[in-house]
Protein backbone atom coordinates (compact mmCIF):
# COMPACT_ATOMS: atom_id res chain seq x y z
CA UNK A 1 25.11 -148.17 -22.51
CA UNK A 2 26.10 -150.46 -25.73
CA UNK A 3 29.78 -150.48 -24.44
CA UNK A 4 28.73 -151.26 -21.26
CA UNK A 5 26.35 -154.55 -22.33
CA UNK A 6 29.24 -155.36 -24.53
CA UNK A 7 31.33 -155.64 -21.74
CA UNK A 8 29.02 -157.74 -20.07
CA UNK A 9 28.81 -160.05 -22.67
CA UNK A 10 32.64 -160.51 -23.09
CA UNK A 11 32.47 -161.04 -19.50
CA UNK A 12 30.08 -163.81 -19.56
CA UNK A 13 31.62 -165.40 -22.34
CA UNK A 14 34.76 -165.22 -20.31
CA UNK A 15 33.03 -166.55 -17.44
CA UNK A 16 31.98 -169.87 -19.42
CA UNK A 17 35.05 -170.41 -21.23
CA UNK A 18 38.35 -169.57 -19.28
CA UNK A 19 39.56 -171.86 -16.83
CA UNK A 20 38.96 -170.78 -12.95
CA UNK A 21 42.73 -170.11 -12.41
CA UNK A 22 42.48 -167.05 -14.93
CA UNK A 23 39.87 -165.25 -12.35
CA UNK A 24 41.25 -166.29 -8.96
CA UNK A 25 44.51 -167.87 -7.50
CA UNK A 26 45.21 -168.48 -3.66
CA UNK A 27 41.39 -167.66 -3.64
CA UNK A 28 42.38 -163.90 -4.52
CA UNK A 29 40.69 -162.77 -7.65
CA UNK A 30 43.30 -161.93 -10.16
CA UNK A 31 43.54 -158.63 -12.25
CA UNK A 32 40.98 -160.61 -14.65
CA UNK A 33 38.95 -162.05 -12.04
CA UNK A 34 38.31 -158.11 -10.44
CA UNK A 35 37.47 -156.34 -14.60
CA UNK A 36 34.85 -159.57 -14.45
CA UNK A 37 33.25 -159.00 -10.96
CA UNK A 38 33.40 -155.07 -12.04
CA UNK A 39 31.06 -155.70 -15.13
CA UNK A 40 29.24 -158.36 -12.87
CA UNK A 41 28.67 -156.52 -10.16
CA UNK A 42 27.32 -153.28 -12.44
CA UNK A 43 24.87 -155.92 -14.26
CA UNK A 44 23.47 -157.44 -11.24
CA UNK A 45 23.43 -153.99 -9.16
CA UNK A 46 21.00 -152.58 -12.39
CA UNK A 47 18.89 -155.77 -11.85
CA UNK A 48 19.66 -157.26 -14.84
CA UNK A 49 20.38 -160.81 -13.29
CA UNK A 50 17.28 -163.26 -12.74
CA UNK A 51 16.05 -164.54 -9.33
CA UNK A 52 16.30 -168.00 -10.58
CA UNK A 53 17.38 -170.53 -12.91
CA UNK A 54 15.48 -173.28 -13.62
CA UNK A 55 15.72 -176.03 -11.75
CA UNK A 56 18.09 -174.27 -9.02
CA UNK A 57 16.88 -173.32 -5.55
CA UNK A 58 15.86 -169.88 -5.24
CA UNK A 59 18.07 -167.09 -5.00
CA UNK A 60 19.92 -164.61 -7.15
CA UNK A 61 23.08 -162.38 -7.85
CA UNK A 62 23.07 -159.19 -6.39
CA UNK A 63 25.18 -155.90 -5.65
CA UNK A 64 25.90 -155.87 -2.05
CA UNK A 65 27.51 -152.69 -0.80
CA UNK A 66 29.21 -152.08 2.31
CA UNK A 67 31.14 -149.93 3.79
CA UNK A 68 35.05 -150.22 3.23
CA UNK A 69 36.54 -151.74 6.88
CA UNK A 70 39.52 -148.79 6.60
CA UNK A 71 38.48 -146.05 4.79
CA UNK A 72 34.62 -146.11 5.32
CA UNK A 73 33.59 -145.54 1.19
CA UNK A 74 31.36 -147.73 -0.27
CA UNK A 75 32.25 -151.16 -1.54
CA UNK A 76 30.11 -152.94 -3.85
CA UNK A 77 30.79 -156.87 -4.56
CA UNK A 78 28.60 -159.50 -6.80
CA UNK A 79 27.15 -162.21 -4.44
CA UNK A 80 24.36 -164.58 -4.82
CA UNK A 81 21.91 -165.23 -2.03
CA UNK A 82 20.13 -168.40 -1.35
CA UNK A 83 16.85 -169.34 -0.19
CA UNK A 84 16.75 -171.55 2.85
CA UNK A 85 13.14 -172.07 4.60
CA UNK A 86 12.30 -169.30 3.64
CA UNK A 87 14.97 -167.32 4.78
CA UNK A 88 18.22 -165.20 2.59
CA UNK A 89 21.76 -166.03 3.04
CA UNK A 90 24.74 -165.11 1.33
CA UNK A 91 27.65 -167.74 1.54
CA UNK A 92 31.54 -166.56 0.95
CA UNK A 93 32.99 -168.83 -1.35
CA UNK A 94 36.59 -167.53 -0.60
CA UNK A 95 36.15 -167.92 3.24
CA UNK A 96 36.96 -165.78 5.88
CA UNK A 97 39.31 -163.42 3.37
CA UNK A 98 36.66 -161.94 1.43
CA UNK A 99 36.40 -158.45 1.29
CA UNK A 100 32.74 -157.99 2.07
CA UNK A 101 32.81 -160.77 4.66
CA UNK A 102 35.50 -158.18 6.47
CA UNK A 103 34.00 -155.57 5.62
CA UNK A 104 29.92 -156.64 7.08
CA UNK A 105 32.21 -157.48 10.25
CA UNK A 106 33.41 -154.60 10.39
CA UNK A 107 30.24 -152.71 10.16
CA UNK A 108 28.08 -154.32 12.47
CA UNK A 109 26.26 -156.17 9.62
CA UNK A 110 25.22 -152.50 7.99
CA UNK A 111 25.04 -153.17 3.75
CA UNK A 112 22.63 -152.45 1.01
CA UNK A 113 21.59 -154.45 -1.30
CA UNK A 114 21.02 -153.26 -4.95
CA UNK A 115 19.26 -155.15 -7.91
CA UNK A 116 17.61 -152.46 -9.75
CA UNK A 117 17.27 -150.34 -6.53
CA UNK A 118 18.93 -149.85 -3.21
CA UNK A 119 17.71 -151.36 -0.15
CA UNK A 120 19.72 -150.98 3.44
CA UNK A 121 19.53 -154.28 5.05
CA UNK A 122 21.35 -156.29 8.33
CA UNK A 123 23.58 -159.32 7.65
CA UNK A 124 23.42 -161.74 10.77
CA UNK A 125 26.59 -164.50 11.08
CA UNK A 126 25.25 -167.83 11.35
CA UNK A 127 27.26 -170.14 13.48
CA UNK A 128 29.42 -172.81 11.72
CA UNK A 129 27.37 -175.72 13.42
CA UNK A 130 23.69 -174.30 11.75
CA UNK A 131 25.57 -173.39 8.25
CA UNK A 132 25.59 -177.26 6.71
CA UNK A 133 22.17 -177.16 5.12
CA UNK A 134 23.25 -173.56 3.69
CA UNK A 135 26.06 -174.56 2.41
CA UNK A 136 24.33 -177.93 0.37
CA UNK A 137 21.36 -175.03 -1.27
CA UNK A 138 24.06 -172.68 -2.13
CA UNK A 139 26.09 -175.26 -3.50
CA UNK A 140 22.90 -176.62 -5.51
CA UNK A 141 22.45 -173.07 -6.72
CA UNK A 142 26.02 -171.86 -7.62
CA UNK A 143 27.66 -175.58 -8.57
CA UNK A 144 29.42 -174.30 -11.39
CA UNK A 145 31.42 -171.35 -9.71
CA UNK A 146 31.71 -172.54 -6.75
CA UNK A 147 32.41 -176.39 -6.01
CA UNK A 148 36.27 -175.88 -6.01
CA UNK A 149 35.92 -173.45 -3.75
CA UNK A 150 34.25 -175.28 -1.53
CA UNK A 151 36.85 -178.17 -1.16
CA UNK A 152 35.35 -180.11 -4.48
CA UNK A 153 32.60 -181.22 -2.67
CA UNK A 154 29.67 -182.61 -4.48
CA UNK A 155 25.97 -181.18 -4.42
CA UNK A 156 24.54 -184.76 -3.20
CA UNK A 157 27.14 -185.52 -0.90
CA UNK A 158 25.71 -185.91 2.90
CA UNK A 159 25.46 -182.94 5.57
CA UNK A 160 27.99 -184.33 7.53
CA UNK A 161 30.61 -183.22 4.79
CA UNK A 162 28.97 -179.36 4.26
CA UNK A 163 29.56 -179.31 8.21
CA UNK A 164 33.45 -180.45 7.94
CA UNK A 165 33.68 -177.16 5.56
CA UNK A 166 31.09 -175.29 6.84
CA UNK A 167 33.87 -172.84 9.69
CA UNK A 168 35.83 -172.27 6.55
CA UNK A 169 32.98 -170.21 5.08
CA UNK A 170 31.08 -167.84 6.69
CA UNK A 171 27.25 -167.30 6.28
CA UNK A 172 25.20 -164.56 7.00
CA UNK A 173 21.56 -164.41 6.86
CA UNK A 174 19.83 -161.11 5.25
CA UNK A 175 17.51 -159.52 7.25
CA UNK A 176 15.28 -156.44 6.15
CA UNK A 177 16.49 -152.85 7.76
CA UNK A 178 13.48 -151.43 9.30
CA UNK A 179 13.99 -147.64 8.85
């Protein structure tokens, strides 16, 4: 458990000093970038990740598993949902290439979520045209990761701009699995 933490640490270290490139390139993570999202992914799976930073909109990072698009074994990836009226969504900062985005597709929106537990939910695709406001909250509440990914764009800039961006990155809303 101490080597694990350790890890973690080193990772978040890692996270706040190394430049972007080292993680991802062609927005692919990099040999670096996938040993980070391991140890983030395990951290934020056991629930050790808050719901909130101050002065952020709500959300958090979580474990999402789904099931691999080819083979069918489970995937698990570190994403952060946002709260939007009320409402979870998970954003995909890489666009349309992301694993887990292919992978939800591919399953008919059937994941789990795990942050301390495991909970089966849906994921819904929101279309492009509702996805501007999203995009602004989860922008708001990830700026530091995720602003060159989304085309540089600033947190106050207006809707219109989030909506020029917004078919480049897919967002799906999380819906509890009634079972």
């Amino acid at each position: 458990m101490r080597r694990v933490l350790g890890i973690v640490l080193l990772a978040i270290i890692a996270l706040i000093f190394a430049p972007k490139s080292v993680f991802y390139r062609n927005r692919r993570p990099t040999r670096a970038g996938r040993l980070i999202n391991r140890a983030w992914t395990w951290t934020a799976g056991a629930g050790l990740t808050p719901d909130s930073w101050p002065g952020e909109p709500r959300g958090g990072t979580i474990a999402l598993e789904t099931k691999g698009r080819r083979s069918g074994a489970p995937r698990e990836h570190v994403v952060t949902w946002v709260d939007v009226d009320c409402a979870r969504y998970l954003v995909s900062m890489l666009g349309e290439r992301s694993d887990w985005v292919r992978n939800a597709r591919a399953a008919g929106g059937e994941a789990w979520i795990r942050h301390g537990g495991r909970k089966p939910v849906r994921l819904e695709e929101v279309p492009a045209d509702q996805c501007a406001p999203i995009l602004k909250a989860y922008l708001k509440r990830t700026r530091m990761a995720t602003q060159e990914h989304l085309g540089g764009i600033d947190v106050d800039a207006p809707l219109e701009e989030f909506a020029r961006i917004a078919p480049r990155h897919p967002v799906f809303r999380i819906v509890e699995a009634v079972h």
